[in-house]
C-alpha atoms as a PDB file:
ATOM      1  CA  UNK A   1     -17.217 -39.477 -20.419  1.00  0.00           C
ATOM      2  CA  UNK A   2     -15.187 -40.296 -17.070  1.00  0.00           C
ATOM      3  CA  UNK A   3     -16.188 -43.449 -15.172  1.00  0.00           C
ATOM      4  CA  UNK A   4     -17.887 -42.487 -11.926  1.00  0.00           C
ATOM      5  CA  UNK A   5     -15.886 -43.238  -9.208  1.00  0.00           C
ATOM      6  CA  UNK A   6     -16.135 -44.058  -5.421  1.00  0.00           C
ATOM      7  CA  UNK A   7     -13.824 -42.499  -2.312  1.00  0.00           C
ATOM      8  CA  UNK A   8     -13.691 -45.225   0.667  1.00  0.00           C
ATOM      9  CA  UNK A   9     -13.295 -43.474   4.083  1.00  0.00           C
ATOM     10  CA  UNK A  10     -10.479 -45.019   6.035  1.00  0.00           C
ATOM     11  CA  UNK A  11     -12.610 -45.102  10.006  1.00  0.00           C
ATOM     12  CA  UNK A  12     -10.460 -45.864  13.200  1.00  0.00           C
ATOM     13  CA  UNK A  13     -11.779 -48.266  15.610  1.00  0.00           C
ATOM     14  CA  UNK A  14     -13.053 -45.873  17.564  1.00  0.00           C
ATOM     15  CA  UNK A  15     -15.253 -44.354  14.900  1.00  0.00           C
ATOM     16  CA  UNK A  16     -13.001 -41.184  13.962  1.00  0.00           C
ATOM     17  CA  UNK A  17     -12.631 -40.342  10.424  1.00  0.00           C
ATOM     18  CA  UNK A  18      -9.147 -38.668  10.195  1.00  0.00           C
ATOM     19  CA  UNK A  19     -10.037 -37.371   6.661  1.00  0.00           C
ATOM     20  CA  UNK A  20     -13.185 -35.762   7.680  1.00  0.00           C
ATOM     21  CA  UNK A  21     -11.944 -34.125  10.433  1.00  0.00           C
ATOM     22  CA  UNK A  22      -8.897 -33.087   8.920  1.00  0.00           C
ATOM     23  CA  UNK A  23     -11.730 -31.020   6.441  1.00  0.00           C
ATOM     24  CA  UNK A  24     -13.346 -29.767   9.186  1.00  0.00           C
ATOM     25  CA  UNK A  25      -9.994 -28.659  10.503  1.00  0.00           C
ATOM     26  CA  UNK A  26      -9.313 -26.911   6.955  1.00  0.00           C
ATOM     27  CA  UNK A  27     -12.974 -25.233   6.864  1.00  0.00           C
ATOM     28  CA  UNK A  28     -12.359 -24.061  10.198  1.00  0.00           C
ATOM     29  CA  UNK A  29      -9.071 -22.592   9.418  1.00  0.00           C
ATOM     30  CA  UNK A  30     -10.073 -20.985   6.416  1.00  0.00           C
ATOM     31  CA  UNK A  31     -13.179 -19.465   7.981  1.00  0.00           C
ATOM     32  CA  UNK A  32     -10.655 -18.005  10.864  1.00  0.00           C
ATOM     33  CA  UNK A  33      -8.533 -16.543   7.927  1.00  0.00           C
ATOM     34  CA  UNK A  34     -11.324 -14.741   6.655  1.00  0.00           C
ATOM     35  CA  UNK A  35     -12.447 -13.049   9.838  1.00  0.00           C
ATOM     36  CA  UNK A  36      -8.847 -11.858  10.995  1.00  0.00           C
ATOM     37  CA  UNK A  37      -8.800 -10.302   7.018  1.00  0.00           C
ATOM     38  CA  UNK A  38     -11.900  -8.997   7.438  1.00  0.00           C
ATOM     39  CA  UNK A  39     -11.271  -7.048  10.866  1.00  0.00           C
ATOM     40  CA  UNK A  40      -7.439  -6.078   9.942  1.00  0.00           C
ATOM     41  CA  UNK A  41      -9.741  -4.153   6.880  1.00  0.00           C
ATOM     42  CA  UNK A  42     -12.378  -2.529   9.448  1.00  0.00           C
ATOM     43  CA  UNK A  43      -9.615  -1.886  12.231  1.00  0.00           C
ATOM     44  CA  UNK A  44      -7.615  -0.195   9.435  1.00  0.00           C
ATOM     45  CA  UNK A  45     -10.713   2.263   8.661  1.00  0.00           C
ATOM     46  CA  UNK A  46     -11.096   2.722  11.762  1.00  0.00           C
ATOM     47  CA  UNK A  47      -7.844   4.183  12.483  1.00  0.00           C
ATOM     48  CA  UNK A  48      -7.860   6.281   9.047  1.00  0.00           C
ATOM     49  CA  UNK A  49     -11.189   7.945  10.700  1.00  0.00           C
ATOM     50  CA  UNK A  50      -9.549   7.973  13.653  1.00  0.00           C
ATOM     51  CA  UNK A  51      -6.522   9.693  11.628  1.00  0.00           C
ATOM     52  CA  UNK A  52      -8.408  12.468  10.090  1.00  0.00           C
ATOM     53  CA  UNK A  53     -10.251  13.119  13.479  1.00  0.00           C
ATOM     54  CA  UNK A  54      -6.986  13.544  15.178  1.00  0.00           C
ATOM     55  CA  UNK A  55      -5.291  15.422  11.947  1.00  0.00           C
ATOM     56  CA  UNK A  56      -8.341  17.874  12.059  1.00  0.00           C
ATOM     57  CA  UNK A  57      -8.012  18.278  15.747  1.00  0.00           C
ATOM     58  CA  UNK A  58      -4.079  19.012  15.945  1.00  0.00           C
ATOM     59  CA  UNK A  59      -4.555  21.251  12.689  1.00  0.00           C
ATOM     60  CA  UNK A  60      -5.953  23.630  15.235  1.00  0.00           C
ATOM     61  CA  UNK A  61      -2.629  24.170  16.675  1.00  0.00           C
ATOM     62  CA  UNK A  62      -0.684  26.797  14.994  1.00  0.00           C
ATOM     63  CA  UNK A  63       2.660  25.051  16.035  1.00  0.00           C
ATOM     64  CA  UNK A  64       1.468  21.618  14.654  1.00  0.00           C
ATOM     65  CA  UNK A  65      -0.176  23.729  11.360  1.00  0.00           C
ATOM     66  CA  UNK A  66       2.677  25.400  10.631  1.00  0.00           C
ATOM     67  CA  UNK A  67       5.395  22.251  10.673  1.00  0.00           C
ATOM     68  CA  UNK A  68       2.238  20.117   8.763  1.00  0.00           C
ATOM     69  CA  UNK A  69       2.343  22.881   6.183  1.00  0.00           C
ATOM     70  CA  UNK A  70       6.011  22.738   5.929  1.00  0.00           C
ATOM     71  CA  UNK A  71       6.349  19.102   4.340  1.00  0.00           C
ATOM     72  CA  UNK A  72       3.572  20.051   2.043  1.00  0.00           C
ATOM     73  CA  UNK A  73       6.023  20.599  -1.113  1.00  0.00           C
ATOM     74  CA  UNK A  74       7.620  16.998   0.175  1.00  0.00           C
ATOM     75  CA  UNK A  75       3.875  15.432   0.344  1.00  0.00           C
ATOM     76  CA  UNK A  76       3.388  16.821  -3.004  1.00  0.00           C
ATOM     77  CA  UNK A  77       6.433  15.722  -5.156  1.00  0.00           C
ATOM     78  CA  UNK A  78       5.779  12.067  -3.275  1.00  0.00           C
ATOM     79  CA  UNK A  79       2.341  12.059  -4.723  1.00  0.00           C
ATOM     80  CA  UNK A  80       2.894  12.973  -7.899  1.00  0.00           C
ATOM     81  CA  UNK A  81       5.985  10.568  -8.538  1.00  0.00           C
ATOM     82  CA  UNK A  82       3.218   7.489  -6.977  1.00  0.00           C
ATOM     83  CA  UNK A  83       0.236   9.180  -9.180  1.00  0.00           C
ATOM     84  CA  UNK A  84       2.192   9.352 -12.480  1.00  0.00           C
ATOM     85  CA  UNK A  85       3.996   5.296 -11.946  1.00  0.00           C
ATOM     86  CA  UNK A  86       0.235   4.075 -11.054  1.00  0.00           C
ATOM     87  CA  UNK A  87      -1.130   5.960 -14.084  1.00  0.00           C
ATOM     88  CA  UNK A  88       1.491   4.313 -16.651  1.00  0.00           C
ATOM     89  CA  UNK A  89       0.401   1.300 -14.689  1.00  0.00           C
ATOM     90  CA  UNK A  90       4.388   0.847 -14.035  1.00  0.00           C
ATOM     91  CA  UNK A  91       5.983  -1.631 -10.731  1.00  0.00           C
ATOM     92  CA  UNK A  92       8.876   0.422  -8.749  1.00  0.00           C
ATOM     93  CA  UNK A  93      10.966  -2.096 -10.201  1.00  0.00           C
ATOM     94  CA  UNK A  94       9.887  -1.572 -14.003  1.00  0.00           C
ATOM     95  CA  UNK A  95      10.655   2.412 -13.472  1.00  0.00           C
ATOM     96  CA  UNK A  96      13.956   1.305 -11.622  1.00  0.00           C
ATOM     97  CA  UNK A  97      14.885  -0.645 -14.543  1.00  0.00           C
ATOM     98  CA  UNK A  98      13.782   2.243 -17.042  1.00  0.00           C
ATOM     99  CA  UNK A  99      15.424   4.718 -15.596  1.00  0.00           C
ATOM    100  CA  UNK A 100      19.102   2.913 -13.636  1.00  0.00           C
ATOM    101  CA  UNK A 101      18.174   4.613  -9.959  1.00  0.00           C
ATOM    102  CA  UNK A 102      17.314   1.446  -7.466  1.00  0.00           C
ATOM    103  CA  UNK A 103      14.376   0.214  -7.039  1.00  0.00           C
ATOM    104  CA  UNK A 104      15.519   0.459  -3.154  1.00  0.00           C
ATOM    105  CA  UNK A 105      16.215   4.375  -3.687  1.00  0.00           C
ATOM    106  CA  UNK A 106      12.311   4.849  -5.266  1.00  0.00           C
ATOM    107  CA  UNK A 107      10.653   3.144  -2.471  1.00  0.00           C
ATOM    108  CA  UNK A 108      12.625   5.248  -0.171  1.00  0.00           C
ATOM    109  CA  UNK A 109      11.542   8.005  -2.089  1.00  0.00           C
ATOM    110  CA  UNK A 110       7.811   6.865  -2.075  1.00  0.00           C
ATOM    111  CA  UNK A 111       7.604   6.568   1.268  1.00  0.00           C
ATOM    112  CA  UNK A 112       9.228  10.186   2.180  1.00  0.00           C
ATOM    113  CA  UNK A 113      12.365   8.565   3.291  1.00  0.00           C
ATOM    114  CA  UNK A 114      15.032  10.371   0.939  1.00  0.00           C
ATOM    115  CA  UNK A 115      14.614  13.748  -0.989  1.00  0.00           C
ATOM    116  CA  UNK A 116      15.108  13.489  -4.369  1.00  0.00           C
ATOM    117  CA  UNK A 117      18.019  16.073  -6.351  1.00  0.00           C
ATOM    118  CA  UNK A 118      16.556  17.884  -9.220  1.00  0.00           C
ATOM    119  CA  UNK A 119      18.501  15.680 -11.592  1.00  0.00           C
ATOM    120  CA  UNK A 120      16.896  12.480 -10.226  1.00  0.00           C
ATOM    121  CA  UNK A 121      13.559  13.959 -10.587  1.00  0.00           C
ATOM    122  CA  UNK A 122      14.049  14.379 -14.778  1.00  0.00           C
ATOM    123  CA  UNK A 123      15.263  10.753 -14.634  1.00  0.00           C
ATOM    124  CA  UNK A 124      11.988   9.477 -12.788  1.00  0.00           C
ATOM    125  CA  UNK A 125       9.994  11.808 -15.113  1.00  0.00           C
ATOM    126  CA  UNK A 126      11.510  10.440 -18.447  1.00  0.00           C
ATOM    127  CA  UNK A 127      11.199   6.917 -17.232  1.00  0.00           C
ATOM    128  CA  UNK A 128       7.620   7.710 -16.831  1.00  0.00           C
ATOM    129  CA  UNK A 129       7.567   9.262 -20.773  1.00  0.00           C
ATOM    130  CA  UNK A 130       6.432  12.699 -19.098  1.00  0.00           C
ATOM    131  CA  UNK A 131       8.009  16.115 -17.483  1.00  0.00           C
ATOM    132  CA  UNK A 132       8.563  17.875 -15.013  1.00  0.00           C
ATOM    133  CA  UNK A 133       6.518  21.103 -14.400  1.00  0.00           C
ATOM    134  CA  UNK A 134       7.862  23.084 -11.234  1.00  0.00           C
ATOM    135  CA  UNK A 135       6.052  26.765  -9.896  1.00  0.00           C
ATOM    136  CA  UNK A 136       6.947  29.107  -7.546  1.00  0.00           C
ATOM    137  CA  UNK A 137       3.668  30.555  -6.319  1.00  0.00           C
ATOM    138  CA  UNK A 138       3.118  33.264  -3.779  1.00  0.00           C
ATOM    139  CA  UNK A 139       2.988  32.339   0.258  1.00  0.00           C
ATOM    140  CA  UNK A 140      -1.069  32.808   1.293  1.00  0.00           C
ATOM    141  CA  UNK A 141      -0.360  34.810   4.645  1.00  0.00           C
ATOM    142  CA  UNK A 142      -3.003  35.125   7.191  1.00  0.00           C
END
């Protein structure tokens, strides 16, 4: 059983007690924390509403439609690559090191900065223990 023990507060002359308001000062500082995390999080769904809105809206515009529905395939191949590492619960940097392409060269990838060659798609696919499945399917015409 541990001895109970007793903390002696060091008060200035004038009353102040540093280590209290030092607490305070954390409390407070922590408290601020957690509101600017908490509104970051709302602002952020905000914008995504805000996002769709404005998607939705500029969808209505055949010029905007048609380059949107150009980077489709592109959209497509990125989410599959981040789909299949989060479903083998794999790090860029554990499928870098499984397959030899840069962990710098899949982020790039992820975030639709590069396009990946045909060759570096099997490697990302084997890394992952799966394959790659490719279609050509008709154009829907309006």
């Amino acid at each position: 059983m541990t001895e109970p023990f007793e903390i002696i507060v060091y008060t200035k002359d004038n009353g102040q007690k540093p280590i209290e308001e030092f607490l305070q000062t954390k409390l407070l500082w922590q408290r601020n924390i957690e509101l600017i995390i908490i509104n970051t999080i709302v602002e952020v769904l905000i914008m995504y509403d805000d996002f769709d809105k404005m998607l939705e809206k500029e969808l209505k515009n055949p010029e905007f439609k048609e380059e949107y529905d150009a980077l489709e395939p592109e959209y497509t191949v990125i989410q599959a690559l981040i789909d299949a590492r989060k479903s083998k619960n794999m790090t860029q940097k554990q499928l870098a090191d499984q397959t030899g392409i840069d962990q710098a060269d899949i982020s790039k990838l992820e975030r639709g900065l590069s396009n990946p060659t045909l060759n570096m798609l099997k490697r990302l696919a084997n890394g992952l223990g799966m394959n790659i499945k490719l279609e050509f399917i008709p154009k829907k015409y309006k």
